[in-house]
C-alpha atoms as a PDB file:
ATOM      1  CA  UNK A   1      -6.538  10.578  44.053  1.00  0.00           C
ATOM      2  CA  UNK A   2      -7.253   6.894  45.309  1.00  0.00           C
ATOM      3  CA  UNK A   3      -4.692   4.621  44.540  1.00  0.00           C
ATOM      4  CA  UNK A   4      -7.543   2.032  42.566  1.00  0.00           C
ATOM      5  CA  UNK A   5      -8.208   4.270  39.821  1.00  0.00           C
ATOM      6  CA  UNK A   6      -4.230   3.744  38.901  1.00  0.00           C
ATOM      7  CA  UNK A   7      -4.286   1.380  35.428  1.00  0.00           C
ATOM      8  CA  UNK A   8      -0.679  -0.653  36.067  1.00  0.00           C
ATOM      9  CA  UNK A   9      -1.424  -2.453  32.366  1.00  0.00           C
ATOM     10  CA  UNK A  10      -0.993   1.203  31.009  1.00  0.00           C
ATOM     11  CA  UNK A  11       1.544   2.105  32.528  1.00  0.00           C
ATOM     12  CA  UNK A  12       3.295  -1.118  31.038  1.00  0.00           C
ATOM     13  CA  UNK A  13       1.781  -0.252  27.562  1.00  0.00           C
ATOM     14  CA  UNK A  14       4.017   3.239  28.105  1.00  0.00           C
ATOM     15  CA  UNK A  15       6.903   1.994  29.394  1.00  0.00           C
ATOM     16  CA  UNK A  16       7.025  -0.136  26.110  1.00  0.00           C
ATOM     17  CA  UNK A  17       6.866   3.030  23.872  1.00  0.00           C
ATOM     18  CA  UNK A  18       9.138   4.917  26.225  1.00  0.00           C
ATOM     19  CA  UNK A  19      11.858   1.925  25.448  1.00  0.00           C
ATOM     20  CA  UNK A  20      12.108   3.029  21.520  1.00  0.00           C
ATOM     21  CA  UNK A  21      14.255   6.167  23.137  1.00  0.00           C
ATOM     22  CA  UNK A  22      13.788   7.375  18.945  1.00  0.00           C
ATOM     23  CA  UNK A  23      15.173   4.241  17.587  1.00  0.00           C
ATOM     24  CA  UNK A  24      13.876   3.600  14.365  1.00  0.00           C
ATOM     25  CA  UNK A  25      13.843  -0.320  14.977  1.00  0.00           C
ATOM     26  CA  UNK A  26      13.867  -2.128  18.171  1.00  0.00           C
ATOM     27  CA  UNK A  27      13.474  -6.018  18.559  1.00  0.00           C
ATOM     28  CA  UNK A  28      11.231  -7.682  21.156  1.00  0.00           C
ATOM     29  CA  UNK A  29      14.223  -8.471  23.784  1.00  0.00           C
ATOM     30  CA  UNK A  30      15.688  -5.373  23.582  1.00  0.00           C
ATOM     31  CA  UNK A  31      11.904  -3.834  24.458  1.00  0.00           C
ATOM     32  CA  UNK A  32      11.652  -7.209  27.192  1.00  0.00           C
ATOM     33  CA  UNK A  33      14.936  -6.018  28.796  1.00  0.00           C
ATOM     34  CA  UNK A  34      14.894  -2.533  28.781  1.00  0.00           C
ATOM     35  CA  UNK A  35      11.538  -2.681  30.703  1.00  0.00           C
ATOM     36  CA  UNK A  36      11.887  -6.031  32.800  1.00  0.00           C
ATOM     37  CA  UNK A  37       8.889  -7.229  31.611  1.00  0.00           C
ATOM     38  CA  UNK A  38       8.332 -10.524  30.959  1.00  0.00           C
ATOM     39  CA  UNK A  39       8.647 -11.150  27.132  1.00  0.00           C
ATOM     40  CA  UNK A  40       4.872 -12.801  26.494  1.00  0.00           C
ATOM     41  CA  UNK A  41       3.772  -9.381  28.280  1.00  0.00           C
ATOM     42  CA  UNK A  42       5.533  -7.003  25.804  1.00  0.00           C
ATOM     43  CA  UNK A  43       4.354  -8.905  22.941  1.00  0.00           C
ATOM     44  CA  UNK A  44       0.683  -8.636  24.024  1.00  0.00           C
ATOM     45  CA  UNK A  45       1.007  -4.748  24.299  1.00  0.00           C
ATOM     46  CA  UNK A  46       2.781  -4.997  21.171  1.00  0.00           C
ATOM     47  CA  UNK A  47       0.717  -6.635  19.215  1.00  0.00           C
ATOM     48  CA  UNK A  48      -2.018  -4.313  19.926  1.00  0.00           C
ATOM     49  CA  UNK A  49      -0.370  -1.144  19.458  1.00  0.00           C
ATOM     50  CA  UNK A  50       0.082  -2.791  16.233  1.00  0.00           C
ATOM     51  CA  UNK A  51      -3.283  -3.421  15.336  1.00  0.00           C
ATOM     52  CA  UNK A  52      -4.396   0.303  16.529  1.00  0.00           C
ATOM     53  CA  UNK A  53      -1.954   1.705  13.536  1.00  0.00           C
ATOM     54  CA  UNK A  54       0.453   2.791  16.065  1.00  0.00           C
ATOM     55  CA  UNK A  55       3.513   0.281  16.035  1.00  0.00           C
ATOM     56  CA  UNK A  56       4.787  -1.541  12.964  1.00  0.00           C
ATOM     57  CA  UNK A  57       6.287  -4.795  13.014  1.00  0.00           C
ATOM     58  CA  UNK A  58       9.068  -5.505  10.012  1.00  0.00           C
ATOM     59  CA  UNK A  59      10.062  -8.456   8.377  1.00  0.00           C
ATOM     60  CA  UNK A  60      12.999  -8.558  10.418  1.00  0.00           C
ATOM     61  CA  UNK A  61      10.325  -9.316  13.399  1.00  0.00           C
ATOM     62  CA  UNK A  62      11.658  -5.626  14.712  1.00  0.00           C
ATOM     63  CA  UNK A  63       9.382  -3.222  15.869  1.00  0.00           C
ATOM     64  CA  UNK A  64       9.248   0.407  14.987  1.00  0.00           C
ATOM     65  CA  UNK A  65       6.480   3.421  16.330  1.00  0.00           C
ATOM     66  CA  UNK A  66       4.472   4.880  12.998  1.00  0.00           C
ATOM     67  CA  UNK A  67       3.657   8.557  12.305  1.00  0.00           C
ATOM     68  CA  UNK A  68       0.351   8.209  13.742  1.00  0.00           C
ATOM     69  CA  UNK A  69       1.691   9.168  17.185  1.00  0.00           C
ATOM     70  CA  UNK A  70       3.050  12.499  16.299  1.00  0.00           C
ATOM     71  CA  UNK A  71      -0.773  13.457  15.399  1.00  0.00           C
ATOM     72  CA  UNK A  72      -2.100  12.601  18.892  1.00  0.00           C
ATOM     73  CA  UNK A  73      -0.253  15.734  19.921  1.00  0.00           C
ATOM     74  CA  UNK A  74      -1.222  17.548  17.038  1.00  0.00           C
ATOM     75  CA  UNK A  75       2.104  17.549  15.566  1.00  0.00           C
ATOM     76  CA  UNK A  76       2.235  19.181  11.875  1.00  0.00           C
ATOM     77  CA  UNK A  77       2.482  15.927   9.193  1.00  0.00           C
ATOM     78  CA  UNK A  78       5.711  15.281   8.569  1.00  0.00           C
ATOM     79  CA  UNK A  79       6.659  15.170   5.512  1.00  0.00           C
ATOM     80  CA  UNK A  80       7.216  11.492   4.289  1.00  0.00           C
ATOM     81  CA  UNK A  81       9.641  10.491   1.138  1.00  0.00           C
ATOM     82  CA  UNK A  82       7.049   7.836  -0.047  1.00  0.00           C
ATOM     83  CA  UNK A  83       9.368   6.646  -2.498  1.00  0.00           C
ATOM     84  CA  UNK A  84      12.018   5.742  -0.017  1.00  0.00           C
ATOM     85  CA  UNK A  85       8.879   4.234   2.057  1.00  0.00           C
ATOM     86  CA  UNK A  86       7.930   1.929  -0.508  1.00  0.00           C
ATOM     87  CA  UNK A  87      11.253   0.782  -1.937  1.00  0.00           C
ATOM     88  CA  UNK A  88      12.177  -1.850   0.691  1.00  0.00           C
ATOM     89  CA  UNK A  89       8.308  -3.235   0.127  1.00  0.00           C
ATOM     90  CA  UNK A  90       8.811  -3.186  -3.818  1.00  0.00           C
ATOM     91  CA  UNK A  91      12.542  -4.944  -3.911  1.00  0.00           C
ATOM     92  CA  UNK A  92      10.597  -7.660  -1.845  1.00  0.00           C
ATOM     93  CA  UNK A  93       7.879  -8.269  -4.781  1.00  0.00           C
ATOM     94  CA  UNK A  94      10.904  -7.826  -7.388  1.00  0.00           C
ATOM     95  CA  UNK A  95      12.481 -10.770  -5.296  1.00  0.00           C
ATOM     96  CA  UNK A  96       9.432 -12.763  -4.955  1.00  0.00           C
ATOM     97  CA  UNK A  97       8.107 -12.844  -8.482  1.00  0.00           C
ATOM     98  CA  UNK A  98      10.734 -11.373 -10.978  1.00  0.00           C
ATOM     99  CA  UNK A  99       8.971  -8.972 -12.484  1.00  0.00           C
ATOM    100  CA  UNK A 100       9.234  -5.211 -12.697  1.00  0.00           C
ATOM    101  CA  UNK A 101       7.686  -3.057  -9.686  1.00  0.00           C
ATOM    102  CA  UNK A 102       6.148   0.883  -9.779  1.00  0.00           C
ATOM    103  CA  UNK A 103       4.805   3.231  -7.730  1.00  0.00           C
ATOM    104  CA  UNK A 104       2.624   5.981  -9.433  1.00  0.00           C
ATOM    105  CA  UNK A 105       0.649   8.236  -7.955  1.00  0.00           C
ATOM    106  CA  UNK A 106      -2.179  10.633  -9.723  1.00  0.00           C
ATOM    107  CA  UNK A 107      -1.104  13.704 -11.512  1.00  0.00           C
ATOM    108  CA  UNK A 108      -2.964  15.891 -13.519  1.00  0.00           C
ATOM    109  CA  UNK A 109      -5.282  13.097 -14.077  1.00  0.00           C
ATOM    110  CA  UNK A 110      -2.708  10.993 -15.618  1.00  0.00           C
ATOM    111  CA  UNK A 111      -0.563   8.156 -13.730  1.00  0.00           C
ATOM    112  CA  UNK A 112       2.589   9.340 -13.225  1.00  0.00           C
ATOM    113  CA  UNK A 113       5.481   6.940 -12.121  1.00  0.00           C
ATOM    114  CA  UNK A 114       7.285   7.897  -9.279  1.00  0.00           C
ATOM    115  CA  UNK A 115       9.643   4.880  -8.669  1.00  0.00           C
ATOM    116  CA  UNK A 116      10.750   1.909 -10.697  1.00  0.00           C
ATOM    117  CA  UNK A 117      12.668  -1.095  -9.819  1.00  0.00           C
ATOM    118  CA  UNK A 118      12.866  -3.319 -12.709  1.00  0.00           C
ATOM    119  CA  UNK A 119      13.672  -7.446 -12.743  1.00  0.00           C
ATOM    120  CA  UNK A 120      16.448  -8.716 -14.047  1.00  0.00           C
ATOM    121  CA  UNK A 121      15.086 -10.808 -16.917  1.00  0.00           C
ATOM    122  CA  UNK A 122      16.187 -10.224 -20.324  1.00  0.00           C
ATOM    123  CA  UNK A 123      12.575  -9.889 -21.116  1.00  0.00           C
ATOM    124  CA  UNK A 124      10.566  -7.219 -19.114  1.00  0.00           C
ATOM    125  CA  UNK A 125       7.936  -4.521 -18.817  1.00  0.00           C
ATOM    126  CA  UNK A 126       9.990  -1.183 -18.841  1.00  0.00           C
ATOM    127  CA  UNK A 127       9.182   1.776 -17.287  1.00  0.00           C
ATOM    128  CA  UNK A 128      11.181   4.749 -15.444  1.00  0.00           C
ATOM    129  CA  UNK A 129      10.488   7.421 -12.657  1.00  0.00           C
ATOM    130  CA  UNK A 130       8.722  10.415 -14.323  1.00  0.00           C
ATOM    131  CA  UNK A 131       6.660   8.130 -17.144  1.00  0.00           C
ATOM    132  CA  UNK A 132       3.398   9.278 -17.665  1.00  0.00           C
ATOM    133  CA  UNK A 133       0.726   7.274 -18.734  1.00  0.00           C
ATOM    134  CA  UNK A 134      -3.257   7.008 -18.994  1.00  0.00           C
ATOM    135  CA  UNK A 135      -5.302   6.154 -15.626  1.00  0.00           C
ATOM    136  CA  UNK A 136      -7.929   4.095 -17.764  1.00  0.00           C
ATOM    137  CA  UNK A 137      -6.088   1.016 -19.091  1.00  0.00           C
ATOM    138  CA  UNK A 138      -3.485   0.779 -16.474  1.00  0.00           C
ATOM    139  CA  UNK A 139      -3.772  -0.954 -12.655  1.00  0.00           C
ATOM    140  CA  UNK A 140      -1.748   1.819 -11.276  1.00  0.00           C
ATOM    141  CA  UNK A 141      -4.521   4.541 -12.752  1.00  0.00           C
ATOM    142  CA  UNK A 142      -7.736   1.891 -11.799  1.00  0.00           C
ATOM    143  CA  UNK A 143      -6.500   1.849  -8.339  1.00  0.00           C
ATOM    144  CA  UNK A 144      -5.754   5.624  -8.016  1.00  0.00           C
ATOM    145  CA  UNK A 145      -9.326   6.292  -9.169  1.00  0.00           C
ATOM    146  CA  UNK A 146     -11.041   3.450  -7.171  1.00  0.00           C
ATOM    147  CA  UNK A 147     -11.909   5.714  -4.215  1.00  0.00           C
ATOM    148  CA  UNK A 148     -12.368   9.191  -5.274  1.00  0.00           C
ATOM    149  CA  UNK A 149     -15.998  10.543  -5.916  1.00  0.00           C
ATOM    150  CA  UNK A 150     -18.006   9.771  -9.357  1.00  0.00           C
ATOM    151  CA  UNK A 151     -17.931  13.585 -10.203  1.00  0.00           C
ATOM    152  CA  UNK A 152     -14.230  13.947  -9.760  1.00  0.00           C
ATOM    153  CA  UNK A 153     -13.810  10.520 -12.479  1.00  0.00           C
ATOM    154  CA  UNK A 154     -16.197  12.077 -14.543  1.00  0.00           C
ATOM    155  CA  UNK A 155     -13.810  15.339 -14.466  1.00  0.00           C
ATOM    156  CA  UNK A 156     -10.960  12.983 -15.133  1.00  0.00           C
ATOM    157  CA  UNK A 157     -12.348  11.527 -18.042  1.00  0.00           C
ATOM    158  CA  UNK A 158     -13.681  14.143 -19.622  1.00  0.00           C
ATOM    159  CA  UNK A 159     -10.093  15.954 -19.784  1.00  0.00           C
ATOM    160  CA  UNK A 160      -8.746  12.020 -20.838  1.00  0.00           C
ATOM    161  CA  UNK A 161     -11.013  10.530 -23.035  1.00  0.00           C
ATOM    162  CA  UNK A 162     -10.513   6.699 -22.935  1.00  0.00           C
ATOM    163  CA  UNK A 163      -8.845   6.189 -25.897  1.00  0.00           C
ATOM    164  CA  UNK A 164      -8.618   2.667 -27.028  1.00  0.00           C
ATOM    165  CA  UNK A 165      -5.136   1.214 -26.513  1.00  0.00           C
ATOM    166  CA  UNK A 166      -5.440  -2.513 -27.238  1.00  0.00           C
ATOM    167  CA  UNK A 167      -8.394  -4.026 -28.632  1.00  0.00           C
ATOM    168  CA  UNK A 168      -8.803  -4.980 -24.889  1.00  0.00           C
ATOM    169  CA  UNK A 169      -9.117  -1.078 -23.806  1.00  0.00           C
ATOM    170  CA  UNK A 170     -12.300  -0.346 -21.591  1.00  0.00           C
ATOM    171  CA  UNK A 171     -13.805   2.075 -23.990  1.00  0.00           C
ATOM    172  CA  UNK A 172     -17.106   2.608 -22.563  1.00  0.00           C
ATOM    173  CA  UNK A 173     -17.240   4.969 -19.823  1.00  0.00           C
ATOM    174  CA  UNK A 174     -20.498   2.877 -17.950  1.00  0.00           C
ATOM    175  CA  UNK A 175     -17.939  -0.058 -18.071  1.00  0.00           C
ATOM    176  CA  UNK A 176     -14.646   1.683 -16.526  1.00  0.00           C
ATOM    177  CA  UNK A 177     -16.889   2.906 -13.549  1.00  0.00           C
ATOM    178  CA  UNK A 178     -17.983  -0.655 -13.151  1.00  0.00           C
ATOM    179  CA  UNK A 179     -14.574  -1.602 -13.486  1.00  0.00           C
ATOM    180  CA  UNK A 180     -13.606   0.496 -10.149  1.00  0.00           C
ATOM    181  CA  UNK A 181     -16.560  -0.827  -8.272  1.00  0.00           C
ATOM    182  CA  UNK A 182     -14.556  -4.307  -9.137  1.00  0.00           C
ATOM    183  CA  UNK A 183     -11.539  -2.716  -7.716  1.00  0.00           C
ATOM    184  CA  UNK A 184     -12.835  -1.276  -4.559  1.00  0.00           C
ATOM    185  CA  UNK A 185     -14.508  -4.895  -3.571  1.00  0.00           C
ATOM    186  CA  UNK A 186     -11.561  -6.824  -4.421  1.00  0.00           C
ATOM    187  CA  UNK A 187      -8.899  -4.111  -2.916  1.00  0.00           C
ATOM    188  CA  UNK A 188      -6.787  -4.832  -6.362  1.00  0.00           C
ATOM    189  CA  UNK A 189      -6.613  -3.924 -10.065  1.00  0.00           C
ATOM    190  CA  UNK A 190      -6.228  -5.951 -13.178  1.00  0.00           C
ATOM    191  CA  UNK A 191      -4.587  -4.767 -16.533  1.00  0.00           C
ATOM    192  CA  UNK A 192      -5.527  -7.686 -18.561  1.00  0.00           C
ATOM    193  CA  UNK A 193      -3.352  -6.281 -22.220  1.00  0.00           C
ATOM    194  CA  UNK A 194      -5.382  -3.150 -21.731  1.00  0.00           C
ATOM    195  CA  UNK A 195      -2.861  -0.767 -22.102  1.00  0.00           C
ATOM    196  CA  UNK A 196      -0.255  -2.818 -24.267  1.00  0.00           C
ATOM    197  CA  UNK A 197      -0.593  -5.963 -25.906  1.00  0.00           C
ATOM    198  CA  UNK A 198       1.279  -8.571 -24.466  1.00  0.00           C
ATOM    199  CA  UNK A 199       1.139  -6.818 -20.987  1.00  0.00           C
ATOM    200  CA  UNK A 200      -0.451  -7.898 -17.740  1.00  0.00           C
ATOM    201  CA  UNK A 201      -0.359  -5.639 -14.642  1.00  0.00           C
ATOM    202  CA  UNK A 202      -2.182  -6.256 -11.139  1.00  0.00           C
ATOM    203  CA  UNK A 203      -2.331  -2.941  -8.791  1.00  0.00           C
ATOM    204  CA  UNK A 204      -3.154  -2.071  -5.223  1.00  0.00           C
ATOM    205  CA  UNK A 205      -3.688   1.380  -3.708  1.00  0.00           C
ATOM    206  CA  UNK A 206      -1.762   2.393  -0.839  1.00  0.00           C
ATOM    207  CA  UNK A 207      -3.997   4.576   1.737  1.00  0.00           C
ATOM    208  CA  UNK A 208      -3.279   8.211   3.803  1.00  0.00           C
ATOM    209  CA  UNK A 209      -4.850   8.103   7.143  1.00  0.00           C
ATOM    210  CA  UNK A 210      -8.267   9.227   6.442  1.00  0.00           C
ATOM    211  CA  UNK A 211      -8.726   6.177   3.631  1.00  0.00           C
ATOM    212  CA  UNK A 212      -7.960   8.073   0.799  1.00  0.00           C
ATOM    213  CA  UNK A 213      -5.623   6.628  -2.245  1.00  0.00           C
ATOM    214  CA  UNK A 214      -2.329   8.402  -1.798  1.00  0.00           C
ATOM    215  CA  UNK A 215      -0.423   6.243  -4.408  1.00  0.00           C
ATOM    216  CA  UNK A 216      -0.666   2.579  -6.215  1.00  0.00           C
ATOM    217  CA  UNK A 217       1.916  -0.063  -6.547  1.00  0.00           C
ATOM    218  CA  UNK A 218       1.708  -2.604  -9.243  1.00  0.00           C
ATOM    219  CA  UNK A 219       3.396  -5.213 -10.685  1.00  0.00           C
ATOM    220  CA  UNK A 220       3.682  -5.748 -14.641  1.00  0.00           C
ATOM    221  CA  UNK A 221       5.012  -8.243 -16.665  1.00  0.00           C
ATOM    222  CA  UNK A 222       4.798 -10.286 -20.056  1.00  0.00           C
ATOM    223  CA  UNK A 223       1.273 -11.747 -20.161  1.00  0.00           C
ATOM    224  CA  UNK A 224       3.020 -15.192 -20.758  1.00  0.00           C
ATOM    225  CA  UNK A 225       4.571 -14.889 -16.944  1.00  0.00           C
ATOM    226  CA  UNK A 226       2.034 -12.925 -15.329  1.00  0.00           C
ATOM    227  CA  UNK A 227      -0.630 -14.870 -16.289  1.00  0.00           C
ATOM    228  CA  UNK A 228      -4.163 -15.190 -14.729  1.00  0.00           C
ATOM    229  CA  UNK A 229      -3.674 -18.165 -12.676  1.00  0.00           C
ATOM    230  CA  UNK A 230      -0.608 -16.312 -11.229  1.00  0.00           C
ATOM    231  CA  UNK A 231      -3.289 -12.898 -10.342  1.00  0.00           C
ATOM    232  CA  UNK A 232      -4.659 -14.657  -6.457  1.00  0.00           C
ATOM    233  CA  UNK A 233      -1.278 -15.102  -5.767  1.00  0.00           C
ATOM    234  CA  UNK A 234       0.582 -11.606  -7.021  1.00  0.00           C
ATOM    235  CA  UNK A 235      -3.061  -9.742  -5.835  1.00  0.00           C
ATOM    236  CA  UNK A 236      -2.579 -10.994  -1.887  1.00  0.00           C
ATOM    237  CA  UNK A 237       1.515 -10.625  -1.887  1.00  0.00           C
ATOM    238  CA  UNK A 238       0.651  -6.562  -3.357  1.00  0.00           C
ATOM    239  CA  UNK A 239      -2.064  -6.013  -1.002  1.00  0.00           C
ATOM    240  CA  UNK A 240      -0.045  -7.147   1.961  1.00  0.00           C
ATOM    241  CA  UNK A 241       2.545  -4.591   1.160  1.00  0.00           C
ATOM    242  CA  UNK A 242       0.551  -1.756   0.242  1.00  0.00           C
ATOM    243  CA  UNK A 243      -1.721  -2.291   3.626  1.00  0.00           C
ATOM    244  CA  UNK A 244       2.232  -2.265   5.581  1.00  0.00           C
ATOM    245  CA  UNK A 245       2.749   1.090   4.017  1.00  0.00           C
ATOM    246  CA  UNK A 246      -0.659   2.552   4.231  1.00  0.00           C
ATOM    247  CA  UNK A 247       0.037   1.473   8.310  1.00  0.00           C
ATOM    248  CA  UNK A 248       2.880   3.116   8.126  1.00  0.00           C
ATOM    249  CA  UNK A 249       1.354   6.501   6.714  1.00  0.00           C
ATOM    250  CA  UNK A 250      -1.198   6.124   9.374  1.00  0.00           C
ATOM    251  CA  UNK A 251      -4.041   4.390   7.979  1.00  0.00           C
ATOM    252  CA  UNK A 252      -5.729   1.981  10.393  1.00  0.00           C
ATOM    253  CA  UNK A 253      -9.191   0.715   9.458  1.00  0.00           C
ATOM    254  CA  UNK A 254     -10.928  -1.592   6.917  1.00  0.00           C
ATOM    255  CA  UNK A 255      -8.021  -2.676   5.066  1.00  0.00           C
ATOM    256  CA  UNK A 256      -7.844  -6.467   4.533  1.00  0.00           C
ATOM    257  CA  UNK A 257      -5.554  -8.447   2.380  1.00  0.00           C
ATOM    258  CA  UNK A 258      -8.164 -11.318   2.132  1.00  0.00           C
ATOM    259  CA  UNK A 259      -8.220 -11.561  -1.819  1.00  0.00           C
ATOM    260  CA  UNK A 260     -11.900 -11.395  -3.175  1.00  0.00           C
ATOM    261  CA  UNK A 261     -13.256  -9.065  -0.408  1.00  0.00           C
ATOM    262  CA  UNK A 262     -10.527  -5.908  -0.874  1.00  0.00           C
ATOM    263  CA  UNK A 263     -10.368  -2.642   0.564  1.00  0.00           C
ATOM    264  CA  UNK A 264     -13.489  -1.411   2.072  1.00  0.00           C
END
């Protein structure tokens, strides 16, 4: 085969992957020395690797290769402790803002809580791993229903009528539908006292590789901290983290953390 139709910048590009040797986390020299490549080079073929889905940089500035590799060679799914996934992301938003943190995902048509990390103020939302609670005045429930088809809602709601919580409660079901339209433009989900009075939450869905809503994270507070001038803020801080974990599940496209456009 002619020596021309040989792509050196490829070979580079493998090299890089090749110098993970199964590492969970590797930082930019390490990658620059173990393939003597200059260090601007290696970042180039590093960032785009990252912005294919298939490399995932940390906060640490370390690098690390995502499950969407093992499916090029039609590897089975692994199977991913999403809980364990999240946590780092959801200590980071405890950190940031003080308030309580949770990760539900959708269960029987209800939200069910998966993992909690609560602040440390005396007063706080409350919640534990295994809670249940309704998908129509919660952001955990708004986001997990954002994406799936109107007939499967309609199922949803049938089985779990919208009972009015707060005087607050979307009651109607013509309003909660245009409620998730809101949700899936802005990529985020509001709980303005809808499900307890007193109560604000703001959600975000997290995304399996073929854009459906695998699970929701969402911060919830006392509406007198987690107020509405606060909600730009909290909305693009969630967002970022649930588009690092949907990367790192192996979703790739039309995900933007640009607050007022959302997931698409």
């Amino acid at each position: 085969m002619p020596a021309n139709n040989y792509i050196e910048v490829l070979e580079k590009a493998v090299r890089v992957l090749e110098a993970f040797r199964g590492e969970r986390e590797v930082a930019l020299s390490d990658l620059t020395t173990r393939t003597r490549q200059v260090k601007s080079s290696v970042f180039r073929i590093l960032f785009t690797l990252e912005r294919l889905g298939y490399i995932e940089k940390g906060n640490g500035g370390r690098y690390s290769v995502t499950p969407r590799f093992g499916r090029l060679g039609g590897e089975s799914r692994p199977a991913i402790d999403l809980c364990s996934l999240a946590a780092p992301f959801m200590a980071q938003l405890v950190q940031r803002f003080q308030e309580t943190v949770n990760l539900g995902i959708l269960d029987g048509g209800e939200v069910l809580y998966i993992h909690v990390i609560e602040c440390s103020n005396a007063f706080r939302l409350a919640a534990h791993a295994g809670l249940r609670g309704p998908v129509h005045s919660a952001a955990l429930g708004k986001c997990l229903l954002c994406r799936l088809p109107h007939g499967e809602v309609k199922a949803i709601l049938k089985a779990h009528p919208l009972e009015p919580l707060t005087p607050r409660t979307i009651r109607e079901p013509a309003a909660f539908y245009r409620e998730l339209e809101r949700v899936r433009a802005r990529g985020y989900a509001l709980d303005n006292e809808e499900d307890s009075r007193g109560a604000r939450c703001i959600g975000a869905p997290i995304l399996d590789p073929e854009g459906r809503v695998r699970a929701a994270i969402s911060i919830s507070g006392p509406a007198v901290r987690v107020k509405p001038a606060r909600d730009a803020e909290m909305a693009k801080a969630l967002m970022e983290a649930c588009k690092r974990i949907s990367t790192l599940l192996g979703y790739t496209t039309g995900y933007t953390t640009r607050v007022g456009q959302g997931v698409r």
